[in-house]
N, C-alpha and C. Protein backbone atom coordinates (compact mmCIF):
# COMPACT_ATOMS: atom_id res chain seq x y z
N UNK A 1 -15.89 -22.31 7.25
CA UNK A 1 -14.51 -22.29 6.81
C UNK A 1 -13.89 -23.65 7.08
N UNK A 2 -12.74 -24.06 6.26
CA UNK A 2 -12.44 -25.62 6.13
C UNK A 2 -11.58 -25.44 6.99
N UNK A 3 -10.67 -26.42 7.97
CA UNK A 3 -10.10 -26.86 9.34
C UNK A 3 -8.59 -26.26 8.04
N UNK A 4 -8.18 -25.43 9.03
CA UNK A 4 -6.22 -25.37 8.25
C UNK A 4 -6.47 -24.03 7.06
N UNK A 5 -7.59 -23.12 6.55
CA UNK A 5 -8.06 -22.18 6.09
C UNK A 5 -8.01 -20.80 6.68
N UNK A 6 -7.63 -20.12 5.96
CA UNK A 6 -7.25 -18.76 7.11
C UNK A 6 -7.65 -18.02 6.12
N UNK A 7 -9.36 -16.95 6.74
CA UNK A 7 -10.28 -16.09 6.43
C UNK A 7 -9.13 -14.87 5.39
N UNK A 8 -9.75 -14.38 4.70
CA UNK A 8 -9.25 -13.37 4.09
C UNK A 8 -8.54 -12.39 4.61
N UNK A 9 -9.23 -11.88 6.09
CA UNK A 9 -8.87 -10.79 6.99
C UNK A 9 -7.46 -11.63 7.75
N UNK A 10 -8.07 -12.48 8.24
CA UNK A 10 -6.60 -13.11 8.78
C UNK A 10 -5.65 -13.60 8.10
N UNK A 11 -5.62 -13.79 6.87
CA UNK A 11 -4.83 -14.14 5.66
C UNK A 11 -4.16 -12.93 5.75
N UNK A 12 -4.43 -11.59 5.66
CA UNK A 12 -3.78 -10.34 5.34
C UNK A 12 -3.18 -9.84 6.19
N UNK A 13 -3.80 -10.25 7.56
CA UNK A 13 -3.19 -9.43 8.98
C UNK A 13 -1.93 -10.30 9.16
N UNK A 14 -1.95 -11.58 8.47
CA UNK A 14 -0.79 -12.26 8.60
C UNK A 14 0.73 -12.10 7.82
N UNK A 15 -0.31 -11.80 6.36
CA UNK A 15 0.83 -11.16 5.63
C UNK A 15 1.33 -9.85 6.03
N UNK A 16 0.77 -8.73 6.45
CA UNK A 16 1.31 -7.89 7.06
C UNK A 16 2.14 -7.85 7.85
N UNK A 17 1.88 -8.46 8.74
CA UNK A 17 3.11 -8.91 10.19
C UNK A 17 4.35 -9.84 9.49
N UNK A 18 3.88 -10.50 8.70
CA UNK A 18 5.12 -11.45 7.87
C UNK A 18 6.32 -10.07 7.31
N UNK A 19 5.54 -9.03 6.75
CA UNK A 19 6.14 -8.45 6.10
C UNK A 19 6.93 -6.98 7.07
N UNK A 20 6.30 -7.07 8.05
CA UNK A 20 6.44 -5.43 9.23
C UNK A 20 7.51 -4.65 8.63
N UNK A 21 8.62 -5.09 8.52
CA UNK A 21 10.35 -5.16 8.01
C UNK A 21 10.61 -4.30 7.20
N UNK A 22 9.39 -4.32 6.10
CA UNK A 22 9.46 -3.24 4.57
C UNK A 22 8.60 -1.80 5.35
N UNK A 23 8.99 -1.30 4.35
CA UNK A 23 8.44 0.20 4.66
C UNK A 23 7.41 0.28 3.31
N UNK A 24 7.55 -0.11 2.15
CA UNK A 24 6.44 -0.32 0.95
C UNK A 24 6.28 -1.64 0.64
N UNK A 25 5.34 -2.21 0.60
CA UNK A 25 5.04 -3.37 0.31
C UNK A 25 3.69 -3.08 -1.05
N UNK A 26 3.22 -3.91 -1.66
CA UNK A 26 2.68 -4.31 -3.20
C UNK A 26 1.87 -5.05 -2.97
N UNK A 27 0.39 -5.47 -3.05
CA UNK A 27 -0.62 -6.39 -2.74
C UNK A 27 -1.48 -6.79 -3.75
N UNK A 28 -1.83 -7.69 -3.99
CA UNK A 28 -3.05 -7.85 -5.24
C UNK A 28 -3.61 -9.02 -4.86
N UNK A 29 -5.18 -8.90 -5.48
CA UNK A 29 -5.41 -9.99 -5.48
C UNK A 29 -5.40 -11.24 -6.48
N UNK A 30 -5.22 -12.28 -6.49
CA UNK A 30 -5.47 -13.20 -7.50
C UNK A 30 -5.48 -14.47 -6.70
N UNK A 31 -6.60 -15.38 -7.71
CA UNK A 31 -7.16 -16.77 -7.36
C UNK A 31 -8.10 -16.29 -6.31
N UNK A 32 -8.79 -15.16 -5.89
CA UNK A 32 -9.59 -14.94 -4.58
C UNK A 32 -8.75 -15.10 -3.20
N UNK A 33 -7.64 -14.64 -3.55
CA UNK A 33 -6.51 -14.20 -2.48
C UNK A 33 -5.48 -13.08 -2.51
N UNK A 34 -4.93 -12.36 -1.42
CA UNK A 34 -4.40 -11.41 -1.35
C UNK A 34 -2.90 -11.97 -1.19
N UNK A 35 -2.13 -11.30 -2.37
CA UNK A 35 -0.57 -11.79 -2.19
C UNK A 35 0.33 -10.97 -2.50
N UNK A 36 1.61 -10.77 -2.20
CA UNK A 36 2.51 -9.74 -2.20
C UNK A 36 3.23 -9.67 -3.24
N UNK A 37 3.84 -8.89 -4.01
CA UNK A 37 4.47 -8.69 -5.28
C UNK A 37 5.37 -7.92 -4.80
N UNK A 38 6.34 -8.60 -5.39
CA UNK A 38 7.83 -7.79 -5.80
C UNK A 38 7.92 -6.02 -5.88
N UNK A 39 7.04 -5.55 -7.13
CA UNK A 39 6.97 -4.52 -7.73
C UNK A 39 5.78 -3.78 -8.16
N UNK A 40 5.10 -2.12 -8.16
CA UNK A 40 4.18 -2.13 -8.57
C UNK A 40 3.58 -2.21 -10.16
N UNK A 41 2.28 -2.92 -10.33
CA UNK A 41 2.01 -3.00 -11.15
C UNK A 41 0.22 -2.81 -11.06
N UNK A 42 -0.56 -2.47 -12.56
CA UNK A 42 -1.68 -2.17 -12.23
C UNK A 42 -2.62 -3.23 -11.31
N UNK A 43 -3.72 -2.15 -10.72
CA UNK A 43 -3.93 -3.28 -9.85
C UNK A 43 -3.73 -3.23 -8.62
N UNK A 44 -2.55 -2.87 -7.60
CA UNK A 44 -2.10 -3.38 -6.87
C UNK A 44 -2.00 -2.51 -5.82
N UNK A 45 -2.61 -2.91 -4.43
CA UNK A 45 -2.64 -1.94 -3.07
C UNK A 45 -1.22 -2.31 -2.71
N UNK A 46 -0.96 -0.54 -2.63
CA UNK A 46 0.43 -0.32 -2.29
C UNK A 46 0.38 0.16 -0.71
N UNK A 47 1.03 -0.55 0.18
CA UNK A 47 1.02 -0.48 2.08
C UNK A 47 2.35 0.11 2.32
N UNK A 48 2.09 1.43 2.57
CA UNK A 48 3.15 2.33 3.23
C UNK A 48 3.56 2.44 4.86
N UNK A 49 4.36 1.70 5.60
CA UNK A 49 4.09 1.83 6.82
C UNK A 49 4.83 2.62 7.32
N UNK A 50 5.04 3.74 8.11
CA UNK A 50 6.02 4.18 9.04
C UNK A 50 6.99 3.56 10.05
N UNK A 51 8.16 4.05 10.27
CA UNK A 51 8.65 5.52 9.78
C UNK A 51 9.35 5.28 8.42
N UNK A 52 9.09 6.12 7.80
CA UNK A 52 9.84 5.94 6.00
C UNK A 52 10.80 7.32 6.49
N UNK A 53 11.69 7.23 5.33
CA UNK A 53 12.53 8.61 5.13
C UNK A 53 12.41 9.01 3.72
N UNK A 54 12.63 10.58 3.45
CA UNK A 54 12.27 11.19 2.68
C UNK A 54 12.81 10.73 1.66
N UNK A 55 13.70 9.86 1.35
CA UNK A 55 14.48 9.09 -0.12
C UNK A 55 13.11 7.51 -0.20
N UNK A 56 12.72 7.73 0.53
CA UNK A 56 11.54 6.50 0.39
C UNK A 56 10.52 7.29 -0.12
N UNK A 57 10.14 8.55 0.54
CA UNK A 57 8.82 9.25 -0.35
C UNK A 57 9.21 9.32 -1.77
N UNK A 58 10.43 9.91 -2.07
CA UNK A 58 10.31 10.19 -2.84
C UNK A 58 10.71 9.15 -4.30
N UNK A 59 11.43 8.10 -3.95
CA UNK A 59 10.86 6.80 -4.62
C UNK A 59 9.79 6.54 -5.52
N UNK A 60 9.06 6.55 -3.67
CA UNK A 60 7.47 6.10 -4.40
C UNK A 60 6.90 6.95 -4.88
N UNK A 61 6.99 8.40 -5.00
CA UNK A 61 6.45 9.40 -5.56
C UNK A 61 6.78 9.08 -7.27
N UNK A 62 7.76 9.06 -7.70
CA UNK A 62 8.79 8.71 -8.60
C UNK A 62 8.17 7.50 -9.45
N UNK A 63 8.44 6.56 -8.29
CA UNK A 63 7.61 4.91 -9.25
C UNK A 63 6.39 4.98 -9.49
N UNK A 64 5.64 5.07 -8.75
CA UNK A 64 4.06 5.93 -9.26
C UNK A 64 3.85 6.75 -9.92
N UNK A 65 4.50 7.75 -10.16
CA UNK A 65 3.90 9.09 -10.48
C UNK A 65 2.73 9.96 -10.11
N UNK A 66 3.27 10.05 -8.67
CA UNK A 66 2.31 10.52 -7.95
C UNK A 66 3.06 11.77 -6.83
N UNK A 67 2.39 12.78 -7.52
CA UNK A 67 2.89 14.24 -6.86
C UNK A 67 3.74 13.91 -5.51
N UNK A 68 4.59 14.03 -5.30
CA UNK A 68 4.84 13.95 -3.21
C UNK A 68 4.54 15.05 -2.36
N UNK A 69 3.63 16.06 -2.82
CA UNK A 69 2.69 16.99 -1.86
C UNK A 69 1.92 15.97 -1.50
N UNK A 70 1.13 14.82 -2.62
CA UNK A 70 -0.15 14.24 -2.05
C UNK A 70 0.85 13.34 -1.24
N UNK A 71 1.79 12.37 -1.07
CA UNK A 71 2.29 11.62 -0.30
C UNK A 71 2.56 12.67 1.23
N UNK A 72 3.18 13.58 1.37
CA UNK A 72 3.51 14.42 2.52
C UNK A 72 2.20 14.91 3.34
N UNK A 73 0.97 14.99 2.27
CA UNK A 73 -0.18 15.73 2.75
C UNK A 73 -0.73 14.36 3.87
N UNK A 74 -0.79 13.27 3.27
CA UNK A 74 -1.30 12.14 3.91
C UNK A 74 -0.61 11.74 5.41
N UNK A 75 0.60 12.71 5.78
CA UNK A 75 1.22 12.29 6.82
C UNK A 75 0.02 13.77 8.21
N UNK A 76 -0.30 14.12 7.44
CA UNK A 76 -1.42 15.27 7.91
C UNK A 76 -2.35 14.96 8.90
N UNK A 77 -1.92 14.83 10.18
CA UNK A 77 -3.72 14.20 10.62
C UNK A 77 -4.87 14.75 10.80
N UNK A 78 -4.61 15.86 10.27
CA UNK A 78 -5.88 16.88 10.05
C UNK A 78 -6.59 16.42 8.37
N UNK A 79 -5.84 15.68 7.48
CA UNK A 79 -5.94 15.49 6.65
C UNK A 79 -6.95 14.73 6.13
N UNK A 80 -7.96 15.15 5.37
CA UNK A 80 -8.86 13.49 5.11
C UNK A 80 -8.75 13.23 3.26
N UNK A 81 -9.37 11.84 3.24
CA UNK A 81 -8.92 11.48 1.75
C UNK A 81 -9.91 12.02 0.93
N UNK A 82 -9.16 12.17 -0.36
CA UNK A 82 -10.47 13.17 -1.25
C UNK A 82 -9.71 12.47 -2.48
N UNK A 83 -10.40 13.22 -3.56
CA UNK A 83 -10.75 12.57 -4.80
C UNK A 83 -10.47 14.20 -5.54
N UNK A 84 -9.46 14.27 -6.45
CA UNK A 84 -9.46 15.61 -7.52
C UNK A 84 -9.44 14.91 -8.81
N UNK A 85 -9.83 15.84 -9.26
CA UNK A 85 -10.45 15.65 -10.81
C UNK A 85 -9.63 17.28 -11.24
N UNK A 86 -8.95 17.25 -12.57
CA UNK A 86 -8.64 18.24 -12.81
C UNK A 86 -9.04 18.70 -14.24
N UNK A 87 -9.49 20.18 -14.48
CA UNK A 87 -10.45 20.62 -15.53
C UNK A 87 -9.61 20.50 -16.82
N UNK A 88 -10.07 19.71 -17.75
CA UNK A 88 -9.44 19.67 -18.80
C UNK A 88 -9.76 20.77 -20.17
């Protein structure tokens, strides 16, 4: 790695902490780097951190379009991640 270069992992752990402040943050990569966006768009790891409030779930439930059972289920720690497919 070149002198003044900061690894991918530490590139991100940095942006994270840059960002602690937000409760949703937007990530993508481009140029072979991880960088933060405004807004979601395809593509893009969305970082939910706690504590949010329920006008934040339901936001992001909203801007995604993504059920908010599956957002509420994920607060579950009995919960693990899965994959549905639904029968068409």
């Amino acid at each position: 790695m070149l002198p003044g270069k900061i690894s991918g992992k530490s590139r991100l752990t940095t942006i994270l902490r840059q960002s602690a402040d937000r409760v949703i943050q937007y990530f993508k990569n481009a140029e072979n780097q991880t960088i933060e966006v405004d807004r979601p768009e395809n593509g893009v790891w969305v970082n939910v951190v706690p504590p949010f409030k329920e006008e934040e779930f339901i936001e992001l439930s909203e801007t995604l379009d993504i059920p908010i059972e599956f957002l509420r289920d994920s607060l579950d720690i009995d919960e693990r991640p899965r994959y549905e497919v639904e029968d068409m």
